[in-house]
N, C-alpha and C. Protein backbone atom coordinates (compact mmCIF):
# COMPACT_ATOMS: atom_id res chain seq x y z
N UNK A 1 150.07 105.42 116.68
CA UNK A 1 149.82 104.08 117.15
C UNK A 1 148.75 104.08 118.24
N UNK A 2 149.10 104.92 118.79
CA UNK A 2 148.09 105.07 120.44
C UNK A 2 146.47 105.41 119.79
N UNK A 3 146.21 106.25 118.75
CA UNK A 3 145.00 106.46 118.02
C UNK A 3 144.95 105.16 117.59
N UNK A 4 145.03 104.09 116.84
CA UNK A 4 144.68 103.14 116.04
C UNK A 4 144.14 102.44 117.24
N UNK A 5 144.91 102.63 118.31
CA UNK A 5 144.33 101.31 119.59
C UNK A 5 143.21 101.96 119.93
N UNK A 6 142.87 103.38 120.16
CA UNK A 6 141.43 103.87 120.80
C UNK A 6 140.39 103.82 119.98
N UNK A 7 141.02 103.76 118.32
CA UNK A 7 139.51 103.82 117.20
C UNK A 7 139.22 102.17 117.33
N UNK A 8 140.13 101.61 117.36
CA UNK A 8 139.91 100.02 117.14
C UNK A 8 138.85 100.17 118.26
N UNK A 9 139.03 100.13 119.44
CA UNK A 9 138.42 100.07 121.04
C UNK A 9 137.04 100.60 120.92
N UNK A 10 137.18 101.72 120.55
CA UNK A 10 135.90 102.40 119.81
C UNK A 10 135.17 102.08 119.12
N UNK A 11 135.43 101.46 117.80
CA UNK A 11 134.99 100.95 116.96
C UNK A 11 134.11 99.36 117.30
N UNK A 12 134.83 98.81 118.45
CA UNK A 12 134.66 97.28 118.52
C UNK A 12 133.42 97.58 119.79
N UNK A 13 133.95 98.30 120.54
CA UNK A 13 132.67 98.64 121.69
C UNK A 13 131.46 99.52 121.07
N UNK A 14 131.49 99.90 119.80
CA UNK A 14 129.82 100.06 119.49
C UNK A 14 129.48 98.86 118.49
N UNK A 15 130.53 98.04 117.67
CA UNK A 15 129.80 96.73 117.31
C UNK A 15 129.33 95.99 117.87
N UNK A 16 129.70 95.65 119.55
CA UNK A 16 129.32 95.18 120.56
C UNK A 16 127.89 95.50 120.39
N UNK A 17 128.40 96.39 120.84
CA UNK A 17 126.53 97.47 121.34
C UNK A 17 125.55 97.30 120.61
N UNK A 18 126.14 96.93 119.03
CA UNK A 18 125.16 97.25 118.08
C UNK A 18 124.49 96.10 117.84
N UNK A 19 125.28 94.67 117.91
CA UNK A 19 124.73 93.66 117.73
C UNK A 19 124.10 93.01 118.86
N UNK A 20 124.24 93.77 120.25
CA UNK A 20 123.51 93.26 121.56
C UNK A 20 122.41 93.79 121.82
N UNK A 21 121.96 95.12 120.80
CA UNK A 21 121.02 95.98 121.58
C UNK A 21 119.88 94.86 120.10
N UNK A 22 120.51 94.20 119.17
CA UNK A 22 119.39 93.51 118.30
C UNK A 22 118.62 92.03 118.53
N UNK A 23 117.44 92.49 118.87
CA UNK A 23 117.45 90.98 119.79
C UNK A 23 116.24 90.24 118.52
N UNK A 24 116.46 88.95 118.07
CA UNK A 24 115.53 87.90 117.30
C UNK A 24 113.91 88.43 117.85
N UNK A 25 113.40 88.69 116.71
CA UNK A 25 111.76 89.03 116.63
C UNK A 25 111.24 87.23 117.12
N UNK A 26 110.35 87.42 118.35
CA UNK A 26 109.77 86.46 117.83
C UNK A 26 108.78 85.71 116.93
N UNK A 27 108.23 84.83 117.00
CA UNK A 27 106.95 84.58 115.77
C UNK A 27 105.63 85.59 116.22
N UNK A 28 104.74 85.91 115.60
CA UNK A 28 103.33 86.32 116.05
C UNK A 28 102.70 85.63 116.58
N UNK A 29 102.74 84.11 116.43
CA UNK A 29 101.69 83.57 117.49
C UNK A 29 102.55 82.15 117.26
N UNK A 30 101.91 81.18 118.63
CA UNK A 30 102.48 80.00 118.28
C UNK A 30 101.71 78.66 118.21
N UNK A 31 101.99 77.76 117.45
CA UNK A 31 101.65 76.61 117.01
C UNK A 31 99.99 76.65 117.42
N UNK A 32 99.77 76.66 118.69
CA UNK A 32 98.78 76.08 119.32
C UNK A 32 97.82 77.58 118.88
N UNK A 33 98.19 79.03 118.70
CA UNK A 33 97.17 79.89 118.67
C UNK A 33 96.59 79.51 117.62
N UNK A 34 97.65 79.41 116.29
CA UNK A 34 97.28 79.38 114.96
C UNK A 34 96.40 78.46 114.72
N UNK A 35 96.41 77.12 115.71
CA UNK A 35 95.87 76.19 115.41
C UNK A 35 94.03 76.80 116.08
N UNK A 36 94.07 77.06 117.29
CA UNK A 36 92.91 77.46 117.63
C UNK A 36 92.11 78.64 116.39
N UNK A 37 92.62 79.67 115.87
CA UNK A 37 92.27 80.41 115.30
C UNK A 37 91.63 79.77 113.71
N UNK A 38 92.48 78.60 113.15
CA UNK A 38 92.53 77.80 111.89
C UNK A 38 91.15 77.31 112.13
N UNK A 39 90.74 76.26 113.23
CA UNK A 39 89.70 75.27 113.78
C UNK A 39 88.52 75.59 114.17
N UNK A 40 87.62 75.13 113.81
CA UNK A 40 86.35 75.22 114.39
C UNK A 40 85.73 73.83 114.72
N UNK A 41 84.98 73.28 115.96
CA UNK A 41 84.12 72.38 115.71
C UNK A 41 82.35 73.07 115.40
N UNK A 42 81.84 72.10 114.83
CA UNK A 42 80.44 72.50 114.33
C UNK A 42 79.86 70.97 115.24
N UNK A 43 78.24 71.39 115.54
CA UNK A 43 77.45 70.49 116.32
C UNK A 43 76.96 69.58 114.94
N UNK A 44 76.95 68.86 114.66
CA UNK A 44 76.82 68.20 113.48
C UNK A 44 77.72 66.51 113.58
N UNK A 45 77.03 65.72 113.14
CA UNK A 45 78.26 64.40 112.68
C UNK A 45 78.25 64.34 111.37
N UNK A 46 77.63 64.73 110.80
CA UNK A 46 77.47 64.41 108.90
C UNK A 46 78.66 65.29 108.45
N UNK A 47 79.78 64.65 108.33
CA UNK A 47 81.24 65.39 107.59
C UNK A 47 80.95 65.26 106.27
N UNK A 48 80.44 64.82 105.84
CA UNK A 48 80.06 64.67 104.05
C UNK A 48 79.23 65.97 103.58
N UNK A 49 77.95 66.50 104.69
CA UNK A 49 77.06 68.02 104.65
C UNK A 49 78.35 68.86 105.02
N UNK A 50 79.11 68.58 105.97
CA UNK A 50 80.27 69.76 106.40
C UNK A 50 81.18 70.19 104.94
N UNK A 51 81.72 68.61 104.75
CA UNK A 51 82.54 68.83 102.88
C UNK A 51 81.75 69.75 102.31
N UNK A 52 80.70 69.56 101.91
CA UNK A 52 79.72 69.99 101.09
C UNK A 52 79.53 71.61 101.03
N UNK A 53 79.49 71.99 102.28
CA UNK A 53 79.20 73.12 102.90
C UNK A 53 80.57 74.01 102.32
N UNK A 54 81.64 73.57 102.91
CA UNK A 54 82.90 74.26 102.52
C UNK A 54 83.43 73.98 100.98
N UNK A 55 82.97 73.20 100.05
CA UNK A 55 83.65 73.34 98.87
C UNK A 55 82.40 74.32 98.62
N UNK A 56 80.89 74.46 98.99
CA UNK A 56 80.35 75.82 98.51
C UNK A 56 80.85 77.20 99.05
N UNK A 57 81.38 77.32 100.30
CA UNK A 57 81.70 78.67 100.59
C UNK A 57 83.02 79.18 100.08
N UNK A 58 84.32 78.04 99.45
CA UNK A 58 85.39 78.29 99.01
C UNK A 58 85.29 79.08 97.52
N UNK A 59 83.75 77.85 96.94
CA UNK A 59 83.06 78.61 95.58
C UNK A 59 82.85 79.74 95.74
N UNK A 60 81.82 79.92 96.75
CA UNK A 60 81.41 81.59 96.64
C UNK A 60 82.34 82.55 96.71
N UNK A 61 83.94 82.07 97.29
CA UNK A 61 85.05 83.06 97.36
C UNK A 61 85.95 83.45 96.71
N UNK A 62 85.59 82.25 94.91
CA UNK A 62 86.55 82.66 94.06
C UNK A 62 87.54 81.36 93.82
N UNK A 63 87.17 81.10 94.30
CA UNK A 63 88.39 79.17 94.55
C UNK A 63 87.71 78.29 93.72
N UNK A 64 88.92 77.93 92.87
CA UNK A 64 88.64 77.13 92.13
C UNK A 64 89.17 75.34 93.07
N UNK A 65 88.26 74.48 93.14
CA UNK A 65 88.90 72.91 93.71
C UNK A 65 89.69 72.49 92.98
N UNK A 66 91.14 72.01 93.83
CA UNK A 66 91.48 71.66 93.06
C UNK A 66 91.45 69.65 93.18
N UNK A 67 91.49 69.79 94.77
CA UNK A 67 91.32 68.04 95.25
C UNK A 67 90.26 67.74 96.23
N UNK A 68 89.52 66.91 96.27
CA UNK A 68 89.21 66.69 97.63
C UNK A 68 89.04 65.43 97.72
N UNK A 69 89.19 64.57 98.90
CA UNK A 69 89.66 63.38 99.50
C UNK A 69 88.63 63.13 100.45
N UNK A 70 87.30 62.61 100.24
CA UNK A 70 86.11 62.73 100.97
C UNK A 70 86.31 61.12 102.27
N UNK A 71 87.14 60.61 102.06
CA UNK A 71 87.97 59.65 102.78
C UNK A 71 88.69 60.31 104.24
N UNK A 72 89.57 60.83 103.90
CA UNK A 72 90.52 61.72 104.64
C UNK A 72 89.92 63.15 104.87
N UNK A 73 88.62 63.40 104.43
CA UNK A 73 87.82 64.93 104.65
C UNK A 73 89.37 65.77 104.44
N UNK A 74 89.90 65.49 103.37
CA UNK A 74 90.71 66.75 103.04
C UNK A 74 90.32 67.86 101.38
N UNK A 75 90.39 68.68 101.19
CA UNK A 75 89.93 69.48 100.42
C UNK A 75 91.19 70.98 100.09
N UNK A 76 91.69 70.78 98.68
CA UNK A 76 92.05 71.49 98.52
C UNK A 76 92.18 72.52 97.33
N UNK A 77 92.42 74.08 97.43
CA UNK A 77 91.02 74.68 96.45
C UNK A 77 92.61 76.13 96.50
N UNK A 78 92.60 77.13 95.24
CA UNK A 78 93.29 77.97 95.04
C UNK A 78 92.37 79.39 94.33
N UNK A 79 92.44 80.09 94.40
CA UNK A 79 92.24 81.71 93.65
C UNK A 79 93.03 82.18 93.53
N UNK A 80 93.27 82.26 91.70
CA UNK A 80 94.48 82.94 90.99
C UNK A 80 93.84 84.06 90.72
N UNK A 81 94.98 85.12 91.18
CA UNK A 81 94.42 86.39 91.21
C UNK A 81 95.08 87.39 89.81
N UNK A 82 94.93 88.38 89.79
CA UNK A 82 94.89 88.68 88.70
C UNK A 82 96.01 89.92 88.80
N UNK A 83 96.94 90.08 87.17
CA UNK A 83 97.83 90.47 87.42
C UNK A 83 97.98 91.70 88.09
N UNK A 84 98.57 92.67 88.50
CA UNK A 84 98.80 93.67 89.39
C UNK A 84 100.09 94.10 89.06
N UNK A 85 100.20 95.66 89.04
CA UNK A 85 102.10 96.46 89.02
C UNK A 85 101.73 96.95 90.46
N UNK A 86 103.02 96.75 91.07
CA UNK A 86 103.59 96.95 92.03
C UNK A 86 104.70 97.74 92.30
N UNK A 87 104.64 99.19 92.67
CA UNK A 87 106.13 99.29 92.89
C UNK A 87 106.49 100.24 94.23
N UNK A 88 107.17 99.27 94.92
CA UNK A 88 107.22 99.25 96.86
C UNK A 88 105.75 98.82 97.14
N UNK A 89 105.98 99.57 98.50
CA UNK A 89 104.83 99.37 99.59
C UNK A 89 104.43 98.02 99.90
N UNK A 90 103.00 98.03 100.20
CA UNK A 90 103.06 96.66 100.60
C UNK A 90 101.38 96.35 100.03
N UNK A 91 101.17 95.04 99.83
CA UNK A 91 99.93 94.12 99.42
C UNK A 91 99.28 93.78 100.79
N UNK A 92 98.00 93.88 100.74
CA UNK A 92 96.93 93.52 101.92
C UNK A 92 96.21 92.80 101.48
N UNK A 93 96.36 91.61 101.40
CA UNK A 93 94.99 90.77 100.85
C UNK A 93 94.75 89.98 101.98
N UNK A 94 93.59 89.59 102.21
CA UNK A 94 92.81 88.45 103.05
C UNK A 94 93.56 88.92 104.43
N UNK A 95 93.82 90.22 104.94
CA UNK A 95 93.96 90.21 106.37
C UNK A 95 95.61 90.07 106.02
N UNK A 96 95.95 89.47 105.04
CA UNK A 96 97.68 89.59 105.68
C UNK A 96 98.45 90.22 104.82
N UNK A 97 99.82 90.81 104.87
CA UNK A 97 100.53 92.06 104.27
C UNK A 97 101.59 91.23 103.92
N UNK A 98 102.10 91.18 102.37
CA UNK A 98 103.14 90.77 101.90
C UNK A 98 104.01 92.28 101.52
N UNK A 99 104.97 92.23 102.00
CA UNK A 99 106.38 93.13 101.76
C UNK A 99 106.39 93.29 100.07
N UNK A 100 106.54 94.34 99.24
CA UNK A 100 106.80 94.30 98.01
C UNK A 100 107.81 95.36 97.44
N UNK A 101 108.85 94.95 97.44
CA UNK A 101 110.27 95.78 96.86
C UNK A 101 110.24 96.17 95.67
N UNK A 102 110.00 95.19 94.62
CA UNK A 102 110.36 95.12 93.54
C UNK A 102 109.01 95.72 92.70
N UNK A 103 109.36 96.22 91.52
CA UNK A 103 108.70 96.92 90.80
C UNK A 103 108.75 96.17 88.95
N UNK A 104 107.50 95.27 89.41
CA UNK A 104 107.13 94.63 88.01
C UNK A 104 105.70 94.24 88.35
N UNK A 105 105.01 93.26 87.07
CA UNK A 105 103.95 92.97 87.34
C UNK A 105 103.84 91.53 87.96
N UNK A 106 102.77 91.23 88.97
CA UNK A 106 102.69 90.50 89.78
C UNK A 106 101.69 90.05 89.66
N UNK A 107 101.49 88.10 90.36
CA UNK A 107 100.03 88.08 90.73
C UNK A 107 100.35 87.34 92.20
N UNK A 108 98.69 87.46 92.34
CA UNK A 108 99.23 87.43 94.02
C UNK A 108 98.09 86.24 93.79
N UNK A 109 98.20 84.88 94.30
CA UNK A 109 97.24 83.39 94.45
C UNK A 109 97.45 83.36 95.51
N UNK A 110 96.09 82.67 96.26
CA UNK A 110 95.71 82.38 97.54
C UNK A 110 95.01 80.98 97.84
N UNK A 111 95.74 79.86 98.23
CA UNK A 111 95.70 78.41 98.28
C UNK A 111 95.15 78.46 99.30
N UNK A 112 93.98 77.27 99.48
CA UNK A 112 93.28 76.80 100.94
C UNK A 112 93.66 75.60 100.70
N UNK A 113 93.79 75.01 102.04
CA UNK A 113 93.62 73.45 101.86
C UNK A 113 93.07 73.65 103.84
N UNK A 114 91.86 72.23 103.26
CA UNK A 114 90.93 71.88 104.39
C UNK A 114 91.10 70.59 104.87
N UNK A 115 90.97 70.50 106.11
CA UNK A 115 90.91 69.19 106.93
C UNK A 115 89.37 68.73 107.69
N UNK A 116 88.60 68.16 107.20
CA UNK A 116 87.18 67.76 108.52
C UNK A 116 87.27 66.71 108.59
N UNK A 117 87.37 66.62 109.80
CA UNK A 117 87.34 65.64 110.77
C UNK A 117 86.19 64.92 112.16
N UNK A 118 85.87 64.21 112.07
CA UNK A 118 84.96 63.17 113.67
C UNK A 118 85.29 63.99 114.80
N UNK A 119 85.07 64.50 115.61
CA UNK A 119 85.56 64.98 117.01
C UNK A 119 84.52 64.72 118.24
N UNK A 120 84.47 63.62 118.62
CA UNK A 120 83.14 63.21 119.47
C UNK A 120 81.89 63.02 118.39
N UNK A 121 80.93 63.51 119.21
CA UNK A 121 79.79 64.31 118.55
C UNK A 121 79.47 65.50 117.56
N UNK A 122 81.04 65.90 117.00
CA UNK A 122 80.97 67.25 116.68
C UNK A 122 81.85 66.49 115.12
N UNK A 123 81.56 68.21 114.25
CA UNK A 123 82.74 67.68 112.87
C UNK A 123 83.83 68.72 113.50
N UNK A 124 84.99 68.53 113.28
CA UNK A 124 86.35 69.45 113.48
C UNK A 124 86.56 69.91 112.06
N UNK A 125 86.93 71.20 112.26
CA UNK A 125 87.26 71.80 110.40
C UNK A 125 88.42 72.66 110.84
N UNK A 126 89.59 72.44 110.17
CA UNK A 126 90.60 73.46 110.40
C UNK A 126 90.90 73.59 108.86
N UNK A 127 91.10 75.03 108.71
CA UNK A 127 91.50 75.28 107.36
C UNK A 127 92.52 75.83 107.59
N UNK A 128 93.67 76.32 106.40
CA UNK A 128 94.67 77.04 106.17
C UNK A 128 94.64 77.65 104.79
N UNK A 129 94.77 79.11 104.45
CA UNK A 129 95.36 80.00 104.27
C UNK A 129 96.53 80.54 103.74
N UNK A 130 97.04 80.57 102.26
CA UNK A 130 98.66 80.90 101.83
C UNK A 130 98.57 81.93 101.12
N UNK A 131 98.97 82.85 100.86
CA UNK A 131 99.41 83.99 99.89
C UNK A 131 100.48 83.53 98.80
N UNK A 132 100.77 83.56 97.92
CA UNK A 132 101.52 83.22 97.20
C UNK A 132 102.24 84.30 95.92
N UNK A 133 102.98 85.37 96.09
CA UNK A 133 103.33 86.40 95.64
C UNK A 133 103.93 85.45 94.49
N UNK A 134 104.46 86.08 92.97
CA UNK A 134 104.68 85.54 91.98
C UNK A 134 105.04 86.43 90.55
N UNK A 135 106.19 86.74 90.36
CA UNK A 135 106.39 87.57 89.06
C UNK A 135 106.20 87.31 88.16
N UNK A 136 106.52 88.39 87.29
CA UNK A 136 105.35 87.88 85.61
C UNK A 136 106.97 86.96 85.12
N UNK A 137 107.54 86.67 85.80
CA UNK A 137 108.31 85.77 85.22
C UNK A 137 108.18 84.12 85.53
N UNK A 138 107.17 84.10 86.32
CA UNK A 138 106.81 82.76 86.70
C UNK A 138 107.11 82.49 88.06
N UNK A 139 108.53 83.24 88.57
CA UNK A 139 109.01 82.66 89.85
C UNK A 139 108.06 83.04 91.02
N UNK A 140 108.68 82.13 92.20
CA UNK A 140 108.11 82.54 93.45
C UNK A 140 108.86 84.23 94.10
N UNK A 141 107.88 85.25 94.22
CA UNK A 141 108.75 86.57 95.38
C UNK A 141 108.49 85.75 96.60
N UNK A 142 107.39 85.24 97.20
CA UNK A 142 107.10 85.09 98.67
C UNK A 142 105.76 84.31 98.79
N UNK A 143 106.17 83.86 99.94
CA UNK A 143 104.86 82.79 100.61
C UNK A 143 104.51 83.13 102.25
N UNK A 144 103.08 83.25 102.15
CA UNK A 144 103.13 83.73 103.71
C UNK A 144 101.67 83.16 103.85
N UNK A 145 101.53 82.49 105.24
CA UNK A 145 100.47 82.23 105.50
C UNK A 145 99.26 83.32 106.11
N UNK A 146 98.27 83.34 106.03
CA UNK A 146 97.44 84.31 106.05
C UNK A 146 97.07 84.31 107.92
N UNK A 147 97.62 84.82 108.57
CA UNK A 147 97.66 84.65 110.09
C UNK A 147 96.86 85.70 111.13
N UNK A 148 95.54 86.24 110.52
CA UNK A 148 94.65 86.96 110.61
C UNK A 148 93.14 86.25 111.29
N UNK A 149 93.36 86.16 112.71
CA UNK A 149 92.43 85.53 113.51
C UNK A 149 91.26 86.02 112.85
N UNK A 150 90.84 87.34 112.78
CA UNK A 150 89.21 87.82 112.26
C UNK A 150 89.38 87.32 111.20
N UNK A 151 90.02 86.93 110.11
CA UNK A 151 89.99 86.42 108.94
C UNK A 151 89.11 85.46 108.72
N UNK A 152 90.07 84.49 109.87
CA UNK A 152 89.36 83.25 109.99
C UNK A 152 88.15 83.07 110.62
N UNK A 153 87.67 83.73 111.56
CA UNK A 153 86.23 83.98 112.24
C UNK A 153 85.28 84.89 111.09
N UNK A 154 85.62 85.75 110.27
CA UNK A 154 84.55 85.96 108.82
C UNK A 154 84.59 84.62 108.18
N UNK A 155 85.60 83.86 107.74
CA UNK A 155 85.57 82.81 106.92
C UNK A 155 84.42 81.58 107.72
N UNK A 156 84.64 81.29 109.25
CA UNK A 156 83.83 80.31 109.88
C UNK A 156 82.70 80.49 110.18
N UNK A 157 82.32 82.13 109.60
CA UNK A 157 80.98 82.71 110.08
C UNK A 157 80.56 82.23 108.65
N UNK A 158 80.94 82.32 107.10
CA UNK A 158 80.36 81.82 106.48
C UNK A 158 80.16 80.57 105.96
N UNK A 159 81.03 79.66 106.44
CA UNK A 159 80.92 78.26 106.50
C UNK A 159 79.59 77.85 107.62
N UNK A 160 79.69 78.48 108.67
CA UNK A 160 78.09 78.34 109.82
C UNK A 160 77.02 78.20 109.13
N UNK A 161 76.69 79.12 108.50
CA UNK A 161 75.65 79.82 107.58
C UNK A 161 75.21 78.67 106.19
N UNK A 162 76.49 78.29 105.54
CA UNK A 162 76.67 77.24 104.60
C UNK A 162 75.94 76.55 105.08
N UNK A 163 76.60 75.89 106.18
CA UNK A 163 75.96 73.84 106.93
C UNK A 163 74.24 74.29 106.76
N UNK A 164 74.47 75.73 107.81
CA UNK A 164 72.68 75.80 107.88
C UNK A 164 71.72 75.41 106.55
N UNK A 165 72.57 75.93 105.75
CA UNK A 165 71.26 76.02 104.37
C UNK A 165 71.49 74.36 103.89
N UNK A 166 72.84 73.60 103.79
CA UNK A 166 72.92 72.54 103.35
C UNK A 166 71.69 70.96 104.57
N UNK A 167 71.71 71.88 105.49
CA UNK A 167 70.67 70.96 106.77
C UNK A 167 69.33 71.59 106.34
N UNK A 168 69.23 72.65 106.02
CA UNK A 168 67.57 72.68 105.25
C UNK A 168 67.68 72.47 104.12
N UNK A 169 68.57 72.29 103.25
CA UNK A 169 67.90 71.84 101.97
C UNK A 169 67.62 73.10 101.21
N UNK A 170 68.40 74.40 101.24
CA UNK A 170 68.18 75.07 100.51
C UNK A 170 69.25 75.62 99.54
């Protein structure tokens, strides 16, 4: 009897332990980074050359449009990627790492959707970024947003470059 009370005691003071020493991960960044990192303003007021600019650099990246809302300067555009076997490890595409357990064939799609916007004197452009993991059975494995600051600073370096040629005319 006297053993059952010390394993219990034992037993309960390292579940203690075990579930106190585990503390909630927090997020990688919050609301306001993601948002700075997503956004760019450009010196420009012509949001129609800005549209313009970004449904060509989404082209040059493989994205097919699928909407855009030249009203609401919203724009939204996907690259279905092509099938892939997987088995463990992990997927790196566009700067961000999807977890992969399972061992079948996969495709991995990557959704943008764009916002430009008036901001003073300036156009505002925030884009976003999804991964979209997907078995050859149709279902969803996982969704993760692509949360790779340099990502987004290669992507706004070639949208820069875009406006330029769409303001000369080339």
């Amino acid at each position: 009897m006297k053993f059952k009370s010390y394993f219990v005691t034992f037993l309960m003071f390292f579940l203690i332990i075990g579930c106190a020493g585990q503390q909630p991960q927090e997020k990688a960044s919050t609301q306001l980074q993601t948002r700075s990192y997503q956004t760019k303003n450009f010196d420009t007021q012509d949001s129609f050359l800005v549209m313009k600019a970004l449904v060509n650099v989404l082209q040059d990246e493989g994205f097919i449009i699928k909407n855009v809302d030249k009203d609401l300067g919203f724009i939204v555009a996907i690259r279905e990627a092509e099938k892939k076997s997987f088995i463990g490890g992990t997927l790196n595409i566009l700067g961000g790492i999807v977890g992969s357990e399972e061992s079948w064939e996969k495709d991995c799609d990557v959704e943008a959707s764009a916002n430009v916007s008036q901001f003073g004197e300036q156009i505002r452009v925030r884009v976003n970024f999804q991964m979209k993991l997907t078995h050859s059975f149709g279902g969803t494995v996982t969704k993760k947003n692509v949360d790779s600051p340099e990502f987004y600073q290669a992507f706004f370096s070639k949208l820069s470059k875009s406006i330029f040629l769409q303001q000369e005319n080339i």
